[in-house]
Structure formats: C-alpha cells, structure tokens
N, C-alpha and C. Protein backbone atom coordinates (compact mmCIF):
# COMPACT_ATOMS: atom_id res chain seq x y z
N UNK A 1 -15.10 28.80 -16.14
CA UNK A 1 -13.70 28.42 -16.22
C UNK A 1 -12.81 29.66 -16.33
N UNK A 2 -12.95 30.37 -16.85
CA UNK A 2 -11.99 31.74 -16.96
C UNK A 2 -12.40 32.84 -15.53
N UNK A 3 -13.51 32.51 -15.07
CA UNK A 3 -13.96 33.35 -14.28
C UNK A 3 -12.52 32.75 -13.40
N UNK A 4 -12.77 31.41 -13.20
CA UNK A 4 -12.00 31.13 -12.11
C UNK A 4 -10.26 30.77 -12.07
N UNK A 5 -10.10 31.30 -13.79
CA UNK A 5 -8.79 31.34 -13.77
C UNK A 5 -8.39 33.15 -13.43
N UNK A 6 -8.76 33.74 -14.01
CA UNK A 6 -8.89 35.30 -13.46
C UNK A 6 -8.80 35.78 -11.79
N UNK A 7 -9.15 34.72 -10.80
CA UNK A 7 -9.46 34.85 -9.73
C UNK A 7 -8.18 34.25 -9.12
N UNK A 8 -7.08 33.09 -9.70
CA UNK A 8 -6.34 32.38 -9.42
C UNK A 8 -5.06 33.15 -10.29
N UNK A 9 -5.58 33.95 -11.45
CA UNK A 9 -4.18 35.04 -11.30
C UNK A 9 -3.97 36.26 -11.04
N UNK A 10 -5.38 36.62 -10.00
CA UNK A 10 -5.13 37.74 -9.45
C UNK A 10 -4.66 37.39 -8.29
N UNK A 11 -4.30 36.68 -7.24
CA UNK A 11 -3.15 36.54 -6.70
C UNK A 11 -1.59 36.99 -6.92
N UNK A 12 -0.97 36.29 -6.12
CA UNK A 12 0.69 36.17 -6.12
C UNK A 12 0.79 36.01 -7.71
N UNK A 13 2.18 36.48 -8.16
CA UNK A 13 2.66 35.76 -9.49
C UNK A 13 2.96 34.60 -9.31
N UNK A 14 2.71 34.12 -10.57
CA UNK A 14 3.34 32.64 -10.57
C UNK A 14 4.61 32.21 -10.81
N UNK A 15 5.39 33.37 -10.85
CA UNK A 15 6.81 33.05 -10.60
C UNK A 15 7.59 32.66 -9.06
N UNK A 16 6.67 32.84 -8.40
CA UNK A 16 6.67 33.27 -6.59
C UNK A 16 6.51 31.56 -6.33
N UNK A 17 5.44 31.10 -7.12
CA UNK A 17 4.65 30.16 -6.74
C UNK A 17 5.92 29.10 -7.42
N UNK A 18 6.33 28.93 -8.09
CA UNK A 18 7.08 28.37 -8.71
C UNK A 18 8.33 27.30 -7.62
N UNK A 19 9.36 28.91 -7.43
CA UNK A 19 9.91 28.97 -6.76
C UNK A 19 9.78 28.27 -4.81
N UNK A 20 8.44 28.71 -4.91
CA UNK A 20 8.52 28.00 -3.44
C UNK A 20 8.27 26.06 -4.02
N UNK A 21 7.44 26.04 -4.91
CA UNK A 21 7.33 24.65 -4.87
C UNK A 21 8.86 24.02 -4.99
N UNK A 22 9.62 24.48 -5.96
CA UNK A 22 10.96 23.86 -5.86
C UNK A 22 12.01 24.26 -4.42
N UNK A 23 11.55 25.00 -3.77
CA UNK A 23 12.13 24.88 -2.03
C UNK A 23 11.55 23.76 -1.47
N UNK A 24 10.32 23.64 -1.97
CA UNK A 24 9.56 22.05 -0.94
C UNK A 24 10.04 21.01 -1.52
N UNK A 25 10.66 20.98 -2.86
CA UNK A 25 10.68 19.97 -3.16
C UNK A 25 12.36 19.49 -3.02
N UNK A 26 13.15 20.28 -2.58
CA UNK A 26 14.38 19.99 -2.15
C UNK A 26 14.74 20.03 -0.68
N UNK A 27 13.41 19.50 -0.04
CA UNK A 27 13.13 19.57 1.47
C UNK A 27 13.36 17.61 1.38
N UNK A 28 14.02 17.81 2.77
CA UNK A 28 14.08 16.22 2.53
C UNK A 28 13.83 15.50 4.28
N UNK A 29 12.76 14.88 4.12
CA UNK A 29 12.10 14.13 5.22
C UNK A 29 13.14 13.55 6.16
N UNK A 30 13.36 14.03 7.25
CA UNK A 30 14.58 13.62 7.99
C UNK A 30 14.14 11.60 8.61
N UNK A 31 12.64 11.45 8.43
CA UNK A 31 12.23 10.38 9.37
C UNK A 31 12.03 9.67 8.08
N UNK A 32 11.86 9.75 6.74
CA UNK A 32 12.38 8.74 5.54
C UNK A 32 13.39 8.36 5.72
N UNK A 33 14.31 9.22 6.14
CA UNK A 33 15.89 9.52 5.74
C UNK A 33 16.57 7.78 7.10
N UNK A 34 16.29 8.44 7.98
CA UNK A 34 16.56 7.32 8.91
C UNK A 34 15.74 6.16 9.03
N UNK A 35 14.30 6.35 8.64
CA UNK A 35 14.05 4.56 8.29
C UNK A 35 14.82 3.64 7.00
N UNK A 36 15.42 4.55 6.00
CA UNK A 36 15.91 3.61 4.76
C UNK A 36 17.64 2.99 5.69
N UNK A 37 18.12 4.28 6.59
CA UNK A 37 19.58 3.80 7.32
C UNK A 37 18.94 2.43 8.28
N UNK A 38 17.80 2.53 8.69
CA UNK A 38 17.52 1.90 9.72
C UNK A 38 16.92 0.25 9.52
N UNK A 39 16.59 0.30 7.94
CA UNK A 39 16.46 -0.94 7.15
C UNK A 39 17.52 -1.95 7.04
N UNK A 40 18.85 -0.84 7.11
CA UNK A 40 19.75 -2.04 6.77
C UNK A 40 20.65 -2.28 7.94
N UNK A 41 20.33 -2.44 8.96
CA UNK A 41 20.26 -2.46 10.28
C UNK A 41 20.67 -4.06 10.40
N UNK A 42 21.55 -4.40 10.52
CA UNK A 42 21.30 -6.69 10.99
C UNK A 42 20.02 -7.04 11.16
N UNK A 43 19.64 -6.22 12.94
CA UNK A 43 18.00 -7.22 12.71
C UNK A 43 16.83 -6.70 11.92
N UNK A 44 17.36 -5.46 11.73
CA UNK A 44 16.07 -5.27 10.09
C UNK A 44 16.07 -5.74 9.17
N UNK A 45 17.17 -5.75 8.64
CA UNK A 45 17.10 -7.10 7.31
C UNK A 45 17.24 -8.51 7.50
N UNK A 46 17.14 -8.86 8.92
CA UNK A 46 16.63 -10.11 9.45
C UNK A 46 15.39 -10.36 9.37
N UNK A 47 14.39 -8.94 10.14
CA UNK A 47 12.91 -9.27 9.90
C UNK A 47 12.66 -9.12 8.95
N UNK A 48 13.34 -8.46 7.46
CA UNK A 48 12.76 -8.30 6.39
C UNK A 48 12.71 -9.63 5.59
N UNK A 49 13.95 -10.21 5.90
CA UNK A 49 14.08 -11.29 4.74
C UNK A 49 13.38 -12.45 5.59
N UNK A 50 12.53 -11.96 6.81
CA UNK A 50 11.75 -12.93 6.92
C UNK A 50 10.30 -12.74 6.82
N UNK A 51 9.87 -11.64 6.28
CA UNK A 51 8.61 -11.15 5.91
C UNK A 51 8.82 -11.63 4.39
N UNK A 52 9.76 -11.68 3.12
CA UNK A 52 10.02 -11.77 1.92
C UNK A 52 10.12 -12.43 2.08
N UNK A 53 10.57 -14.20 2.99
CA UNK A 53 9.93 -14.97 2.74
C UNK A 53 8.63 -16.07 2.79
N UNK A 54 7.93 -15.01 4.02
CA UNK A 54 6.23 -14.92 4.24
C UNK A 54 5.64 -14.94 2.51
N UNK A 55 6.12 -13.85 2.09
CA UNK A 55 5.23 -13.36 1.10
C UNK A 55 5.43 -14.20 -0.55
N UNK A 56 6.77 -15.00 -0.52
CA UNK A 56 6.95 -16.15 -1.58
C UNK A 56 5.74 -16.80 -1.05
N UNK A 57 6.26 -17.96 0.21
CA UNK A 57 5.11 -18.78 0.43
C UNK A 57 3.86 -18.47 0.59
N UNK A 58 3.51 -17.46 0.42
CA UNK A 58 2.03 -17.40 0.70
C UNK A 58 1.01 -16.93 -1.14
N UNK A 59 2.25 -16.44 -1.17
CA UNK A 59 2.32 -16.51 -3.20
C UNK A 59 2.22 -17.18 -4.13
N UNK A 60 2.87 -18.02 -3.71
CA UNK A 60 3.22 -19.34 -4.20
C UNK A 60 2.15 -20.73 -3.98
N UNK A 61 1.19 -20.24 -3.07
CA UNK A 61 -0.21 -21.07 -3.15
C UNK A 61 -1.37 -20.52 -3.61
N UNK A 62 -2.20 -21.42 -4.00
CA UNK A 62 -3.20 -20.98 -4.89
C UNK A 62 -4.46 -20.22 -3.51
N UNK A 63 -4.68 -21.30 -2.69
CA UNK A 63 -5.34 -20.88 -1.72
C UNK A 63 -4.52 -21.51 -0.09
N UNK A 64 -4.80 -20.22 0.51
CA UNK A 64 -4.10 -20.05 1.73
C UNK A 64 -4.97 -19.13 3.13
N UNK A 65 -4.82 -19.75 4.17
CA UNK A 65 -5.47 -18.39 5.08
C UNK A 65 -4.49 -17.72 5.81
N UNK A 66 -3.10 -18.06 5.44
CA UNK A 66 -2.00 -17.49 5.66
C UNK A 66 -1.85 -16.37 5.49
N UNK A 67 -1.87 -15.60 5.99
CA UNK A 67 -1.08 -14.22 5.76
C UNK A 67 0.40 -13.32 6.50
N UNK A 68 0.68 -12.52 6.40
CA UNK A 68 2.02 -12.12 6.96
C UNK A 68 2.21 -10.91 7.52
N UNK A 69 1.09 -10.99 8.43
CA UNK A 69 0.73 -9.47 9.21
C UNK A 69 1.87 -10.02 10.33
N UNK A 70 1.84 -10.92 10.62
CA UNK A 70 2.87 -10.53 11.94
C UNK A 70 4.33 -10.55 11.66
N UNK A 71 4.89 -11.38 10.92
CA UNK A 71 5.85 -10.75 10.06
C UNK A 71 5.98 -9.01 9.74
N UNK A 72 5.01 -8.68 9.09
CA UNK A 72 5.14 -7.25 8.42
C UNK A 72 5.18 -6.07 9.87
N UNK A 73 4.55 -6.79 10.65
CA UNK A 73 4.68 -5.52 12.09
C UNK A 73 5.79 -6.31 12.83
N UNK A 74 6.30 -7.21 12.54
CA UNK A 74 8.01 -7.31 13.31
C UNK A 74 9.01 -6.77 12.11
N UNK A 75 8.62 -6.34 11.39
CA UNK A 75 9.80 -5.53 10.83
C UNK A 75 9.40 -4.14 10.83
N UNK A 76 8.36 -3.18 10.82
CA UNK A 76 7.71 -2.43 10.86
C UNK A 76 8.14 -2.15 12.71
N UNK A 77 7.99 -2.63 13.99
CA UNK A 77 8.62 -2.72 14.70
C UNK A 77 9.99 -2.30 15.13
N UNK A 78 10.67 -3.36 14.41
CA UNK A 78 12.11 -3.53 14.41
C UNK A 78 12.72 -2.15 13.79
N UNK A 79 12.35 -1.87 12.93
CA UNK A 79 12.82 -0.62 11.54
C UNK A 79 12.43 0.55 12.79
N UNK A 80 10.86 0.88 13.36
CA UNK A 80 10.05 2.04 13.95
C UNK A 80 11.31 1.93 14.99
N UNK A 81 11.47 1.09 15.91
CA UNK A 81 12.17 0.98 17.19
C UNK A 81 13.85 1.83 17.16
N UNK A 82 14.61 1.08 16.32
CA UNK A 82 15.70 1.34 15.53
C UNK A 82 15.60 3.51 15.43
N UNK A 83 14.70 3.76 14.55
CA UNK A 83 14.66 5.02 14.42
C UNK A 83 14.30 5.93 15.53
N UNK A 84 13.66 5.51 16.38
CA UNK A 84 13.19 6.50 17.64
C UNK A 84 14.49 6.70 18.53
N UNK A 85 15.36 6.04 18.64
CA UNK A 85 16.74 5.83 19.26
C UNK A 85 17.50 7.11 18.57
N UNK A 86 17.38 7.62 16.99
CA UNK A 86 18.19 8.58 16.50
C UNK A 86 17.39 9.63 15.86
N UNK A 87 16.24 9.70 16.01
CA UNK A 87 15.86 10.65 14.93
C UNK A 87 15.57 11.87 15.59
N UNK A 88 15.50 12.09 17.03
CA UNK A 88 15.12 13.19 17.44
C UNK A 88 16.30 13.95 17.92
N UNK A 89 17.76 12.91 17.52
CA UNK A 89 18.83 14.03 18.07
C UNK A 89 19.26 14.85 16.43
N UNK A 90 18.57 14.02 15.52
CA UNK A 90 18.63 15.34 14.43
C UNK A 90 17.68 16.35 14.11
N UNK A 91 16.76 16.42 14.96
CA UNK A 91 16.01 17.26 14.62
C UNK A 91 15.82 18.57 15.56
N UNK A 92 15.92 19.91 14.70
CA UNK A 92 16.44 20.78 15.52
C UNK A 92 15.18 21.64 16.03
C-alpha cells in the first residue's frame, strides 16, 4: 500500500490534478443539453405522457405480460429525432 502510494505521488502534483478535474467538471454535454430542450418538445411530451401512462397501468397490476418497450422507443425516437435536427449546428 505505500509502495503504491509513493509511486502515485511521484507523478504530477496533486494540485495540477485537482484543477483539471474541476475543468471537466464544468464541461457541459452539449447532446444532454439538447435532449432535456428536446423533451419538452409537443410531440415529446406527447410520447412521454404516453409511456407514463404505460408504466401506471402496467404497475398497477399484479401480473401482466405487458410491457412498454414500444412506448419507451417512441419517445426515445421522438426526443433522438428532434435532437439530430440541432445538435450538430452547435457543435464546433
């Protein structure tokens, strides 16, 4: 254990190290950024509030072979589709 902390501060300082982690961490995902704009979209929160209400009814029974995969990839869809239209004119 010390061998291999000795080996991990003979490197960079850890003031170096610090510093870059808080540059990554004020990095902000441009393709998060436009799926949350792209959620509230009319027909995205059309397919959503019709996947949310897939997932009451299918909740709401004890046993079911129901599930809400096709729901979840028409909004997954709808949201993906939506973003490919804008996300590459922000990216430089």
């Amino acid at each position: 254990m010390v061998f291999e902390e000795k080996i991990i501060m003979n490197g960079e300082p850890e003031d170096e190290e610090e510093e870059e982690e808080e540059e990554e961490e004020d990095m902000v995902d441009p393709l998060e950024t436009m799926r949350l704009k792209c959620a509230e979209t009319e027909h995205c929160v059309h397919t959503q509030e019709r996947l949310e209400d897939c997932e009451t009814r299918v909740g709401s029974r004890s046993s079911t072979a129901e599930d809400c995969t096709e729901e979840l990839f028409d909004f997954l869809h709808a949201r993906d589709h939506c973003v490919s239209h804008k996300l590459f004119h922000s990216v430089k």
